[in-house]
C-alpha atoms as a PDB file:
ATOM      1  CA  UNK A   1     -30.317   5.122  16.283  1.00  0.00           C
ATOM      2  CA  UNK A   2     -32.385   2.588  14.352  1.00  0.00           C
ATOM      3  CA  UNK A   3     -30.241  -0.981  13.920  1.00  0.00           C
ATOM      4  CA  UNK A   4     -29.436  -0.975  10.480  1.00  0.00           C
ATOM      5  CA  UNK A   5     -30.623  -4.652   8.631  1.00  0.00           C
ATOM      6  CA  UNK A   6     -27.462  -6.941   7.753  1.00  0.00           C
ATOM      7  CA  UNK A   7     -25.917  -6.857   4.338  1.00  0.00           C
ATOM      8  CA  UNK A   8     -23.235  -8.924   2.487  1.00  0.00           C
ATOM      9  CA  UNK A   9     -20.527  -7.039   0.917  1.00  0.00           C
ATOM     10  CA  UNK A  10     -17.286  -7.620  -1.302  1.00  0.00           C
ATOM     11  CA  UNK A  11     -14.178  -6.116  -1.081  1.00  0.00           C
ATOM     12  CA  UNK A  12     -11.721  -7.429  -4.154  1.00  0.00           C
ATOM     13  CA  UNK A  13      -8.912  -6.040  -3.168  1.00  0.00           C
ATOM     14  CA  UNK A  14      -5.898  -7.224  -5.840  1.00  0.00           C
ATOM     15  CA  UNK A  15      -1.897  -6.388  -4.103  1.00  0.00           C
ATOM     16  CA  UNK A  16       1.237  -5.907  -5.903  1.00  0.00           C
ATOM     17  CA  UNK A  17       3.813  -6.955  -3.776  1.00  0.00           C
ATOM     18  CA  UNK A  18       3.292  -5.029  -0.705  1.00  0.00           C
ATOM     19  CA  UNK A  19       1.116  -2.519  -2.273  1.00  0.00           C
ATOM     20  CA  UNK A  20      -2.391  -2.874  -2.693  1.00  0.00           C
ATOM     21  CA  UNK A  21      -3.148  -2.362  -6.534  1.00  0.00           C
ATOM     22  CA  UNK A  22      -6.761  -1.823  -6.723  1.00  0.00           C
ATOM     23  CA  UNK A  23      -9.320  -1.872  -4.277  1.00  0.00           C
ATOM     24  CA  UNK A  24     -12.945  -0.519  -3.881  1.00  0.00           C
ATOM     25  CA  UNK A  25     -12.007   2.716  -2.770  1.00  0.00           C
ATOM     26  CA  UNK A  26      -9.379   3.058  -5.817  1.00  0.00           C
ATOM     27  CA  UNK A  27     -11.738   2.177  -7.986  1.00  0.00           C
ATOM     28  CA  UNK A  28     -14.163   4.678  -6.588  1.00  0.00           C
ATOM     29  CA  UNK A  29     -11.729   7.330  -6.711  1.00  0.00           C
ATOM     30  CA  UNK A  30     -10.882   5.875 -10.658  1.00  0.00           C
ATOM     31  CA  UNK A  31     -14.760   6.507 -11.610  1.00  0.00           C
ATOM     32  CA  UNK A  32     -14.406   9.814 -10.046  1.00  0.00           C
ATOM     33  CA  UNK A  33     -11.884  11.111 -12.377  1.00  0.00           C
ATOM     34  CA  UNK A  34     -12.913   9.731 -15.315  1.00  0.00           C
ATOM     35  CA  UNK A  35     -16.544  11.941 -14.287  1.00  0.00           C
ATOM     36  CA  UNK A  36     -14.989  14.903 -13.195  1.00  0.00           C
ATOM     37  CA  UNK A  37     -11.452  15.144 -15.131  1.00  0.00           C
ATOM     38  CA  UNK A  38      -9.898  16.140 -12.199  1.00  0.00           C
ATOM     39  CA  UNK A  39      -8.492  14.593  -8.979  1.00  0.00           C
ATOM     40  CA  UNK A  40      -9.226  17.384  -6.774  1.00  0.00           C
ATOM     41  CA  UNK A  41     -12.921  17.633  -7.746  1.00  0.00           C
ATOM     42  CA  UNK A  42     -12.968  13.562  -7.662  1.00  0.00           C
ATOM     43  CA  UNK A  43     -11.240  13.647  -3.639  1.00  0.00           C
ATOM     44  CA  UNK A  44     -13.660  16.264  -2.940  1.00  0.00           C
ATOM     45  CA  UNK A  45     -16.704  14.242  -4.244  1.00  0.00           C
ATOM     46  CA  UNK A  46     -15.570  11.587  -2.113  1.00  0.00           C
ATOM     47  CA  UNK A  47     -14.989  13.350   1.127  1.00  0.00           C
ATOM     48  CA  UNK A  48     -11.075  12.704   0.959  1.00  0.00           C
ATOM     49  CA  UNK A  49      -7.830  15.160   0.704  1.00  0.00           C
ATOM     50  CA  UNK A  50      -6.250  15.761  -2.495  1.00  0.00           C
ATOM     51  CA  UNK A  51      -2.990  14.697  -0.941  1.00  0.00           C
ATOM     52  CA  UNK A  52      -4.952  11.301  -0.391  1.00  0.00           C
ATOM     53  CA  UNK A  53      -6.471  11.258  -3.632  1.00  0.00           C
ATOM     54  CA  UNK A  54      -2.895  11.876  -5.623  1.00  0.00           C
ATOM     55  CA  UNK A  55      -1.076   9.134  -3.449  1.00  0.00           C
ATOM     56  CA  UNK A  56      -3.792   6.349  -4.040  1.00  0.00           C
ATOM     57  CA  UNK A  57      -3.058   7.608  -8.064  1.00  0.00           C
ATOM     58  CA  UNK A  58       0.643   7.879  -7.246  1.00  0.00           C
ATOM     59  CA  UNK A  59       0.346   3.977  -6.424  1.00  0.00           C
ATOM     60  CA  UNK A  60      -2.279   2.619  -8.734  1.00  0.00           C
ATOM     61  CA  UNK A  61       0.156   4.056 -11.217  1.00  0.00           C
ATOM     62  CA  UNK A  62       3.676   2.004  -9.751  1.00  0.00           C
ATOM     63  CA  UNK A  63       1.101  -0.975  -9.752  1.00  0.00           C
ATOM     64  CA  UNK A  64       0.211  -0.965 -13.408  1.00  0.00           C
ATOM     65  CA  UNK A  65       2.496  -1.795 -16.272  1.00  0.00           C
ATOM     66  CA  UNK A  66       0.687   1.139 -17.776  1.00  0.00           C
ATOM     67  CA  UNK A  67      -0.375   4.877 -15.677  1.00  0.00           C
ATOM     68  CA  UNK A  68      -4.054   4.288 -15.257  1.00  0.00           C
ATOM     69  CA  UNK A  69      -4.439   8.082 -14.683  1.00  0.00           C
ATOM     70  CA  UNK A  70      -2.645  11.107 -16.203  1.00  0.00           C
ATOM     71  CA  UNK A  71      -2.207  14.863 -16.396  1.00  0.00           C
ATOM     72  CA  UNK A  72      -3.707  16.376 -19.431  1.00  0.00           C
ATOM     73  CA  UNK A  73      -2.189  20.294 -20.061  1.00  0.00           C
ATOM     74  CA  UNK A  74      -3.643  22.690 -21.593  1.00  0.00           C
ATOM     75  CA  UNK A  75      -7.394  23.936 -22.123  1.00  0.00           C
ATOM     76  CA  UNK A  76      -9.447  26.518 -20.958  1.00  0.00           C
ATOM     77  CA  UNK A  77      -8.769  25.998 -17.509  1.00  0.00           C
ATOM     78  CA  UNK A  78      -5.106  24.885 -17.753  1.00  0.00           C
ATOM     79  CA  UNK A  79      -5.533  21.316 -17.723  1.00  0.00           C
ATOM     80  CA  UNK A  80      -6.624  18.248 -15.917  1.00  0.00           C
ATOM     81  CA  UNK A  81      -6.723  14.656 -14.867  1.00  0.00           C
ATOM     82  CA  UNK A  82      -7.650  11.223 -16.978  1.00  0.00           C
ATOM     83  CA  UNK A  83      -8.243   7.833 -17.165  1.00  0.00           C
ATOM     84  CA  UNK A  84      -5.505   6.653 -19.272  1.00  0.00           C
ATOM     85  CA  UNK A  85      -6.731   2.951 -22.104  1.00  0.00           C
ATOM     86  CA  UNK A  86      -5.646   0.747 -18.891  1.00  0.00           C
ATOM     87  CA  UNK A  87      -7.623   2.627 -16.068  1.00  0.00           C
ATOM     88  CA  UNK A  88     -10.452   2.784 -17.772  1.00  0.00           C
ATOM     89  CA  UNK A  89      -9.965  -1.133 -18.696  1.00  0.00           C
ATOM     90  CA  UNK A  90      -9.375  -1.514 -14.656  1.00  0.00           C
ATOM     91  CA  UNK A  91     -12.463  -0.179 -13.731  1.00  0.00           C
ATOM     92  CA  UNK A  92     -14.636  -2.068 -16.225  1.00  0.00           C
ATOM     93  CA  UNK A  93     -12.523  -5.392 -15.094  1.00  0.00           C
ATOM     94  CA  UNK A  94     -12.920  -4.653 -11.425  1.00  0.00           C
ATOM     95  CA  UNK A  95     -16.463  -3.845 -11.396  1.00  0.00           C
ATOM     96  CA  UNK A  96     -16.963  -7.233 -13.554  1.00  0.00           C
ATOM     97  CA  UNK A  97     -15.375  -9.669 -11.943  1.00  0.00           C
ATOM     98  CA  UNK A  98     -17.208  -8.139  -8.310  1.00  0.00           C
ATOM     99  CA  UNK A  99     -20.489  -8.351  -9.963  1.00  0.00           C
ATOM    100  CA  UNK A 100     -20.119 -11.496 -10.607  1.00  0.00           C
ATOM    101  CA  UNK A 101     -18.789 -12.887  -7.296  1.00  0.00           C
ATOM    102  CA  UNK A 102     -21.646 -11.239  -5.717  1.00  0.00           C
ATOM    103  CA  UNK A 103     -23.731 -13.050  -8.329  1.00  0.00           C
ATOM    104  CA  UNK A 104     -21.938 -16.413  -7.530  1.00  0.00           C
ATOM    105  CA  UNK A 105     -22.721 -16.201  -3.892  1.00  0.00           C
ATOM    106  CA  UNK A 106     -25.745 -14.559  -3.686  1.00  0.00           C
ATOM    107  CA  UNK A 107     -27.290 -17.716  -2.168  1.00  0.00           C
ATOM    108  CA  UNK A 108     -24.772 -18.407   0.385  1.00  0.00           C
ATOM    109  CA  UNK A 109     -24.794 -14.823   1.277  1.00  0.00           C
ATOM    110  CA  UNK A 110     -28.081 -14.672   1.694  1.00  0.00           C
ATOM    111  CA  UNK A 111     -27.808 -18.115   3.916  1.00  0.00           C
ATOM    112  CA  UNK A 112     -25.433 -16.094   5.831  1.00  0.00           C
ATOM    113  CA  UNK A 113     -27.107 -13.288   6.352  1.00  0.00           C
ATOM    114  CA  UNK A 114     -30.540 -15.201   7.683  1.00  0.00           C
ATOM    115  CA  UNK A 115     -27.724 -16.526  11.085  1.00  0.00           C
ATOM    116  CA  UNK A 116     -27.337 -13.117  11.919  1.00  0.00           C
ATOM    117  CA  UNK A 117     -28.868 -10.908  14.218  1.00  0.00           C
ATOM    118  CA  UNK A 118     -31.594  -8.540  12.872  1.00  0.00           C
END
C-alpha cells in the first residue's frame, strides 16, 4: 500500500450541552438531503444506516431552536425529507466559517505539515 502524503484537516465540531450539534459528518449528511430529498437515499449515498442517518437528524433537530430537517407528505411517491430555512442556513454557516479557518491557517498548516514524515 503506497504511504499516502500528509494533509491538514478541520473538524468544527459545535456541542449543545452533551450533544454534539453539528459536525462534519452532520453536515455531510445535511447536504445529502437537501440533494436527494430523502434521508434514506442521503444514508445510502454516504455508506451509513438509515437508523444512523434519522438519529444524527433526530439530534441536529433537539440541538436547534428550529428542526433543520423535516418530513414533507404527499407527492408522487408519498413524500420525503427537507432542509427546513435553519438547516439550510447551518450548512452555508458551517461550511463558511471552516473555509475560512482553513484559510486562516493555511500557512501554519502547511509549516506543520513540512515536520512530518513523508
Amino acid at each position: 500500500m503506497k504511504p499516502q502524503k500528509p494533509r491538514a484537516q478541520f473538524r468544527l465540531r459545535i456541542s449543545s450541552g452533551d450533544d454534539i450539534a453539528v459536525g462534519p459528518g452532520k453536515i455531510d449528511l445535511l447536504e445529502a438531503i437537501g440533494a436527494t430529498g430523502s434521508i434514506t437515499a442521503a444514508a445510502r449515498s454516504l455508506g451509513m444506516s438509515y437508523r444512523r442517518a434519522w438519529l444524527l437528524v433526530d439530534t441536529m433537530n433537539h440541538c436547534f431552536r428550529n428542526a433543520v430537517v423535516e418530513a414533507e407528505t404527499g407527492g408522487v411517491r408519498g413524500g420525503g425529507t427537507r432542509l427546513t430555512a435553519t438547516g439550510e442556513r447551518v450548512v452555508q454557516l458551517y461550511r463558511r466559517v471552516d473555509a475560512k479557518a482553513l484559510a486562516a491557517g493555511a500557512t501554519d498548516l502547511k509549516a506543520l505539515q513540512k515536520l512530518l514524515r513523508n
